[in-house]
C-alpha atoms as a PDB file:
ATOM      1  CA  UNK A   1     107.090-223.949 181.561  1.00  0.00           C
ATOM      2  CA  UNK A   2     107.825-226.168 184.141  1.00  0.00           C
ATOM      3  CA  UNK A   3     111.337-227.215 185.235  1.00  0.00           C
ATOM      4  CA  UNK A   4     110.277-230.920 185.188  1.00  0.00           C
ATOM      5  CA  UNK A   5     112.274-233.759 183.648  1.00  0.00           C
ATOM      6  CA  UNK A   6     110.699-236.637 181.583  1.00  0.00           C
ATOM      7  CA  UNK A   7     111.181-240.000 181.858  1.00  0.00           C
ATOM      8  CA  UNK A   8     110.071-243.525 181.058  1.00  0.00           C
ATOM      9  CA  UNK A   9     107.384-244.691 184.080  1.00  0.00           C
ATOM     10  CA  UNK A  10     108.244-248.220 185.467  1.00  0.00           C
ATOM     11  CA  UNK A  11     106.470-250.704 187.729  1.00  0.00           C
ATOM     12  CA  UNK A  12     108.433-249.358 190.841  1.00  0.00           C
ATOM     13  CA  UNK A  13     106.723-246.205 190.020  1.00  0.00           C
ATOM     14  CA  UNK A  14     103.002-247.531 190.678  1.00  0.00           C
ATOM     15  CA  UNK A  15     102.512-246.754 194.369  1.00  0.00           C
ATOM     16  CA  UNK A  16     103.422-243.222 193.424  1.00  0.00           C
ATOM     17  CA  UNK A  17     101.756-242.467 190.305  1.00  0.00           C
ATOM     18  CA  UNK A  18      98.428-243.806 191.667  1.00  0.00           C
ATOM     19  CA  UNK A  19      98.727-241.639 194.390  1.00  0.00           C
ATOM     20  CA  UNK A  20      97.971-238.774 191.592  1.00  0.00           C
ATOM     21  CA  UNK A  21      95.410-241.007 190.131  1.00  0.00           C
ATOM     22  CA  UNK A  22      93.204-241.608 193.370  1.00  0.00           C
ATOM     23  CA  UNK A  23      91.805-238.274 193.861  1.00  0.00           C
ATOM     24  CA  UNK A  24      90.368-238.018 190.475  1.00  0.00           C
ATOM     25  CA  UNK A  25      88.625-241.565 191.014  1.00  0.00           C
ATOM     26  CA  UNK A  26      87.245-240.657 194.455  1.00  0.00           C
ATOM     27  CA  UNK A  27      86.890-236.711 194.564  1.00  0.00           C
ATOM     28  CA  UNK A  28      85.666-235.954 189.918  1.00  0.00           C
ATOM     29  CA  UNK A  29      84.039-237.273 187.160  1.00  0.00           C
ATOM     30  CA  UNK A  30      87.331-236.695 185.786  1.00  0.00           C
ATOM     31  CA  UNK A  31      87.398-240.965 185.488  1.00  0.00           C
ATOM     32  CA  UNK A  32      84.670-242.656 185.317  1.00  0.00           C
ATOM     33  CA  UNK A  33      86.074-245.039 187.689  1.00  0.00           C
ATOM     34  CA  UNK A  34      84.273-245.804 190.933  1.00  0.00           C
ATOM     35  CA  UNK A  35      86.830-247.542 192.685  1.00  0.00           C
ATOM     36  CA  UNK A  36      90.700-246.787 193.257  1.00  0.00           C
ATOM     37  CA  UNK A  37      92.340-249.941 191.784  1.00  0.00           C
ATOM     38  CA  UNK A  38      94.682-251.987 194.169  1.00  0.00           C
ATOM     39  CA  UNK A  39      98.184-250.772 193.451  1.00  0.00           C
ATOM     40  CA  UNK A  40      98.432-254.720 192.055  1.00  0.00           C
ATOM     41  CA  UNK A  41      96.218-253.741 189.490  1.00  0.00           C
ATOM     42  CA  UNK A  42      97.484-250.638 188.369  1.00  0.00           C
ATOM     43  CA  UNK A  43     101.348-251.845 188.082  1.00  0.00           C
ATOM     44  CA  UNK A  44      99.614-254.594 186.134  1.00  0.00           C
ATOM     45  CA  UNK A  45      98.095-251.882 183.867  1.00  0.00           C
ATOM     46  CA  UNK A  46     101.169-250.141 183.690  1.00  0.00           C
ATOM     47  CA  UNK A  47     103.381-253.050 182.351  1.00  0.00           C
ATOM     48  CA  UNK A  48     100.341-254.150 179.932  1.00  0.00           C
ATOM     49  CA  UNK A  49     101.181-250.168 178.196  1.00  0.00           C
ATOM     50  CA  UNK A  50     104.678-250.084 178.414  1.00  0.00           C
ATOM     51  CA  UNK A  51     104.405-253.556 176.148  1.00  0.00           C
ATOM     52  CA  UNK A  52     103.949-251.333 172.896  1.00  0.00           C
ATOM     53  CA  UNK A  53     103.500-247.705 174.222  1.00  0.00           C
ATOM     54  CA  UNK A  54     105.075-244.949 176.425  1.00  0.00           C
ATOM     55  CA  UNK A  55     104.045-244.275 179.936  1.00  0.00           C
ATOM     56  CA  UNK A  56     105.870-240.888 180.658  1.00  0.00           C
ATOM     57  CA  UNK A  57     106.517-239.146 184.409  1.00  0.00           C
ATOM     58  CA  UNK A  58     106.844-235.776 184.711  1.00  0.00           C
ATOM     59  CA  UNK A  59     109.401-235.444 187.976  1.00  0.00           C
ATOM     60  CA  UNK A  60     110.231-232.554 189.899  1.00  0.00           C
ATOM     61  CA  UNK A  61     112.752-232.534 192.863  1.00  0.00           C
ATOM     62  CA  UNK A  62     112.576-236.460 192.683  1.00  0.00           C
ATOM     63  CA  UNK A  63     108.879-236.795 192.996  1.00  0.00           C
ATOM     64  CA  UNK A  64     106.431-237.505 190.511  1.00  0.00           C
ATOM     65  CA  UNK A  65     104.164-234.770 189.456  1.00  0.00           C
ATOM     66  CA  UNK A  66     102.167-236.003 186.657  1.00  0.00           C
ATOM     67  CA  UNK A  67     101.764-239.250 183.569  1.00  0.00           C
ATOM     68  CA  UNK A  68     101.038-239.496 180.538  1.00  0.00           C
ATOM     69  CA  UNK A  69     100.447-242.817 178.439  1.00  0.00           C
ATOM     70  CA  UNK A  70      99.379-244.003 174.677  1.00  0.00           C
ATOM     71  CA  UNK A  71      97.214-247.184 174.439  1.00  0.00           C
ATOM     72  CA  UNK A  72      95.546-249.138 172.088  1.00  0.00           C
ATOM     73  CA  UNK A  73      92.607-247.032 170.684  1.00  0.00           C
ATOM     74  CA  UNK A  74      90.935-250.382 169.400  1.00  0.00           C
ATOM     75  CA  UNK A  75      92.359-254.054 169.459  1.00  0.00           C
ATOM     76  CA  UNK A  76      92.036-254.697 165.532  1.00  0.00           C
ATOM     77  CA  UNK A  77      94.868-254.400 163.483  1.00  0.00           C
ATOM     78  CA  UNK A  78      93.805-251.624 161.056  1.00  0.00           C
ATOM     79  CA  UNK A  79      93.811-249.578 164.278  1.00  0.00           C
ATOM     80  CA  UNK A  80      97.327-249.681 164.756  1.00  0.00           C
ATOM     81  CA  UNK A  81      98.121-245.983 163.769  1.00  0.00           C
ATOM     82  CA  UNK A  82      95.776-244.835 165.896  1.00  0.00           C
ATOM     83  CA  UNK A  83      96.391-244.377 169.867  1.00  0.00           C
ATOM     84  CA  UNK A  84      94.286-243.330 172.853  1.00  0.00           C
ATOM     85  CA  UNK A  85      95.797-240.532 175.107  1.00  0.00           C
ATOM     86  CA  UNK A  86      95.884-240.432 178.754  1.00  0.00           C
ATOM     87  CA  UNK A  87      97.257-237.871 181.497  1.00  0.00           C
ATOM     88  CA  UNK A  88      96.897-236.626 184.935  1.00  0.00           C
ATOM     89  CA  UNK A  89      98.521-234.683 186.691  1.00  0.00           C
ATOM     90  CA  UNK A  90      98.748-233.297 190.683  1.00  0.00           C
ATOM     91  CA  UNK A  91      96.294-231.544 191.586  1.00  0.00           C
ATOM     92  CA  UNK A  92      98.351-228.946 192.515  1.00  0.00           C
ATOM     93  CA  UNK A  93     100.656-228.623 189.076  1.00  0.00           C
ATOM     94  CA  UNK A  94      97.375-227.950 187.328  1.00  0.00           C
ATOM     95  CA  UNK A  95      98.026-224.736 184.673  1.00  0.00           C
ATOM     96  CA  UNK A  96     101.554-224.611 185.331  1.00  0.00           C
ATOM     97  CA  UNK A  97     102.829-226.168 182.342  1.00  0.00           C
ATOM     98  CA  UNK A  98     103.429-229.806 183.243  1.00  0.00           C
ATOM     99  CA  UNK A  99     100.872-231.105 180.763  1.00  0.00           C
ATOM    100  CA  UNK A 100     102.035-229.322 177.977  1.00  0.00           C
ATOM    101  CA  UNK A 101     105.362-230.185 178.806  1.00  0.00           C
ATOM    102  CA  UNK A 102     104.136-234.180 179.281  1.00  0.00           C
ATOM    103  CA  UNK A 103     102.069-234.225 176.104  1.00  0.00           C
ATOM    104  CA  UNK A 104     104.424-233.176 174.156  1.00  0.00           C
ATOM    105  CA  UNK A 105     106.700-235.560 174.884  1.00  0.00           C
ATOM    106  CA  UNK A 106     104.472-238.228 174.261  1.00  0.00           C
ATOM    107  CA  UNK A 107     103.977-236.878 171.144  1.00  0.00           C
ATOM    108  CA  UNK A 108     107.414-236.628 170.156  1.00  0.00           C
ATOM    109  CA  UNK A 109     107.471-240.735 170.898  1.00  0.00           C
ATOM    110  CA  UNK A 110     104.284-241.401 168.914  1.00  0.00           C
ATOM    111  CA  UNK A 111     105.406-239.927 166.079  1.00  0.00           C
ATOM    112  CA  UNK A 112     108.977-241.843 166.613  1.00  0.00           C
ATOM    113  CA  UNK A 113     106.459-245.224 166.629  1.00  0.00           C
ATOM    114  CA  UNK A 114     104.922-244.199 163.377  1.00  0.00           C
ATOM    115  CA  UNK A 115     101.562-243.587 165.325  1.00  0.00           C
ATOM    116  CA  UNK A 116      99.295-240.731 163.641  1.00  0.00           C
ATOM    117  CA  UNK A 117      96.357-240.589 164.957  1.00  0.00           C
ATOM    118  CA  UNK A 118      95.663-239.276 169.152  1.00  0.00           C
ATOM    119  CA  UNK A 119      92.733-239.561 170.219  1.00  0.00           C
ATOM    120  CA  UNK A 120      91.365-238.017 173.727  1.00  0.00           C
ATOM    121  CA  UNK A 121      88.584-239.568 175.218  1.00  0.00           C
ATOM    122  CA  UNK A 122      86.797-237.114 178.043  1.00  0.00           C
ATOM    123  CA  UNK A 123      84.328-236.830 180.364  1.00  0.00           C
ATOM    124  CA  UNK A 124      81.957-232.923 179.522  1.00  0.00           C
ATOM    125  CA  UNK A 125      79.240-231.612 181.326  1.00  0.00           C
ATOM    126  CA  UNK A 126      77.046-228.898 180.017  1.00  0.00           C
ATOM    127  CA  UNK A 127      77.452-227.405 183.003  1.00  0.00           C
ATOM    128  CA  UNK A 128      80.372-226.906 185.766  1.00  0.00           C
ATOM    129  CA  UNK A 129      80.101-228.495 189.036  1.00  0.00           C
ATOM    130  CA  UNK A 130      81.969-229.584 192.548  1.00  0.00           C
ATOM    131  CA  UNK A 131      82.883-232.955 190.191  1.00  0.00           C
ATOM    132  CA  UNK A 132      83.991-231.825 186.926  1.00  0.00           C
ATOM    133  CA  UNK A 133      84.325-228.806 184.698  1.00  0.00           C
ATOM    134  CA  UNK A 134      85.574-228.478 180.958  1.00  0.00           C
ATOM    135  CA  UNK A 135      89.194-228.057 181.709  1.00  0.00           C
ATOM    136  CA  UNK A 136      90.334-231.029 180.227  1.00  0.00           C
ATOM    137  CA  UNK A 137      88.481-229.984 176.682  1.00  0.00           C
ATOM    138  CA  UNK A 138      90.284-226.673 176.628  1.00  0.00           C
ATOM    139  CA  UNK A 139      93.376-228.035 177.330  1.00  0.00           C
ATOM    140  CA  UNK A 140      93.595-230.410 174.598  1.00  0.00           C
ATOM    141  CA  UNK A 141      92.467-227.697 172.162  1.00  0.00           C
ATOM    142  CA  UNK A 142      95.070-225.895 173.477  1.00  0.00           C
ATOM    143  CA  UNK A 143      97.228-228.548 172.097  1.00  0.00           C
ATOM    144  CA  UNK A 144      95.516-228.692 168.844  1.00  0.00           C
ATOM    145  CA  UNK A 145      92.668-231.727 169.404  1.00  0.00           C
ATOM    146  CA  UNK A 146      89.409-231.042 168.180  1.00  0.00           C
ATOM    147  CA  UNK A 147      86.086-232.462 168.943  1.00  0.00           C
ATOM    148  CA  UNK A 148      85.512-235.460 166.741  1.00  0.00           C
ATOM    149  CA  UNK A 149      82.489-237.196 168.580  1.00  0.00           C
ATOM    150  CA  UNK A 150      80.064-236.332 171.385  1.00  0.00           C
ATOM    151  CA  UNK A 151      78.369-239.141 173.646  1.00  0.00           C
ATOM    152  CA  UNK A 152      75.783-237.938 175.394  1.00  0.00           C
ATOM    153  CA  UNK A 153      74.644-238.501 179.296  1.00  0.00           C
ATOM    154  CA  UNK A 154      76.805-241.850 179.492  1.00  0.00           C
ATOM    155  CA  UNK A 155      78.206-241.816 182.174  1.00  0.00           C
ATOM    156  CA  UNK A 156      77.069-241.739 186.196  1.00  0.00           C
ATOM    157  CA  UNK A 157      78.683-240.755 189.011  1.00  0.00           C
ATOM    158  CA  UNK A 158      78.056-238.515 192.028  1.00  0.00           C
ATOM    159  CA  UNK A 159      73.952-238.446 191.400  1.00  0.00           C
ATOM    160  CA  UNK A 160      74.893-237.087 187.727  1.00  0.00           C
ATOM    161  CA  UNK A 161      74.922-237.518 184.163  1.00  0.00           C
ATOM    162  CA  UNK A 162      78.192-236.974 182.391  1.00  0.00           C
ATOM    163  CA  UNK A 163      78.622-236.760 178.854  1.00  0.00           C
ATOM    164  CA  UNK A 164      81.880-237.485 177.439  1.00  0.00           C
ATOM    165  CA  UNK A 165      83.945-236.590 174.027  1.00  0.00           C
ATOM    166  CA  UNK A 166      86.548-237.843 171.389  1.00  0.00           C
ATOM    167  CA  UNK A 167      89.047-234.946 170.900  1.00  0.00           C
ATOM    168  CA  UNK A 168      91.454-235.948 167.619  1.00  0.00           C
ATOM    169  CA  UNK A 169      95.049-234.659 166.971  1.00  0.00           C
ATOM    170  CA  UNK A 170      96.586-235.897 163.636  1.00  0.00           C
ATOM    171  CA  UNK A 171     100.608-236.298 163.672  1.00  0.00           C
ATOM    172  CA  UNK A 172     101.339-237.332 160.765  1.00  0.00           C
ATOM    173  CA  UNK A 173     100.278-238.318 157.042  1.00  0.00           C
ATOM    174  CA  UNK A 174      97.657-241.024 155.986  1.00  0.00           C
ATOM    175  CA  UNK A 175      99.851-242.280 153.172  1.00  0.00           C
ATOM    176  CA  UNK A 176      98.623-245.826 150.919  1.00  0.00           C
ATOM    177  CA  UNK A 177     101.400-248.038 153.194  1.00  0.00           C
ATOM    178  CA  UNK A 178     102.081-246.499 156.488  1.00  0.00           C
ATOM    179  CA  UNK A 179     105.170-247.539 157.823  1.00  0.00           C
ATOM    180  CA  UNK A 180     104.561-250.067 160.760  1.00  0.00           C
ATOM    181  CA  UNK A 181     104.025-249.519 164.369  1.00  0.00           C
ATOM    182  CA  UNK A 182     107.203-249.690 166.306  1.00  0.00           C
ATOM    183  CA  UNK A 183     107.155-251.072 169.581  1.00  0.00           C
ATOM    184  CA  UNK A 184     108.154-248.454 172.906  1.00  0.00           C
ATOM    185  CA  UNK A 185     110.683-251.647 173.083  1.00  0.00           C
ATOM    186  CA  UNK A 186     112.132-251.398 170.032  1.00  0.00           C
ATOM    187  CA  UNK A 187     113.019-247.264 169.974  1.00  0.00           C
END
């Protein structure tokens, strides 16, 4: 595993962590985003997660290497135990650990916040191209997410059709009166 250290993003990191974000916007179907957002948009994002969840770096030799966030999975309030998970990573630290290493760490906060459900949302394609491949699937069932839901042909980008999947990891118990959410603030 990776030699990386963890820590808490903040908006001073933007500039940097959407420098690992771009690529996947203008060169995959990784995101489903067309456009790289200004960098005023993505600190903006940034602070809007770090209001109730974690927004993890992984950093090696002082640079940024990969991020990981929670966010709301749906606004409603019977949602609250339940968190969408996000990460990317360089595209050269691919398969050397540093999303294992990242995930995990989230996870460790989650289950500090009382969160217990993750849920994975990813763009599949029945078949492996320039764009995408599977990669991202077999990584979370590395991890221990399983396929909950399957959308297909939803998305467009590049001339094709991507599908995309809900992958599900449960942390913790579905008891009658689940403790409350605790805000990333308030750890």
């Amino acid at each position: 595993m990776t030699n990386a250290t963890i820590r808490m993003a903040t908006k001073a990191d933007a500039k940097e962590i959407l420098n690992i974000y771009a690529p996947y916007v203008k060169d995959t179907a990784i995101s489903f985003e067309y456009d790289v957002p200004s960098i005023e948009e993505f600190t903006e994002r940034i602070n809007n997660i770090l209001k109730k969840y974690p927004y993890i770096l992984a950093v090696d030799n002082d640079k940024i290497i990969g991020y990981a966030y929670a966010s709301s999975f749906k606004e409603r309030v019977a949602y609250d135990w339940a968190v969408e998970t996000t990460i990317y990573l360089n595209q050269d630290c691919r398969g050397k650990g540093v999303g294992k290493k990242l995930y995990l760490a989230l996870e460790k906060i989650l289950k500090r916040q009382n969160i217990i459900n993750l849920n994975a949302c990813i763009a599949y394609t029945a078949t492996d191209n320039a764009y995408l491949t599977n990669g991202s699937t077999y990584f979370h069932e590395h991890l221990g997410y399983r396929k909950v839901a399957h959308f297909t042909k939803c998305g467009y980008k590049f001339g094709n059709w991507y599908d995309m999947i809900w992958m599900e990891k449960i942390i913790g118990e579905h008891s009658k009166n689940p403790k409350p959410v605790i805000p990333i603030s308030e750890l």
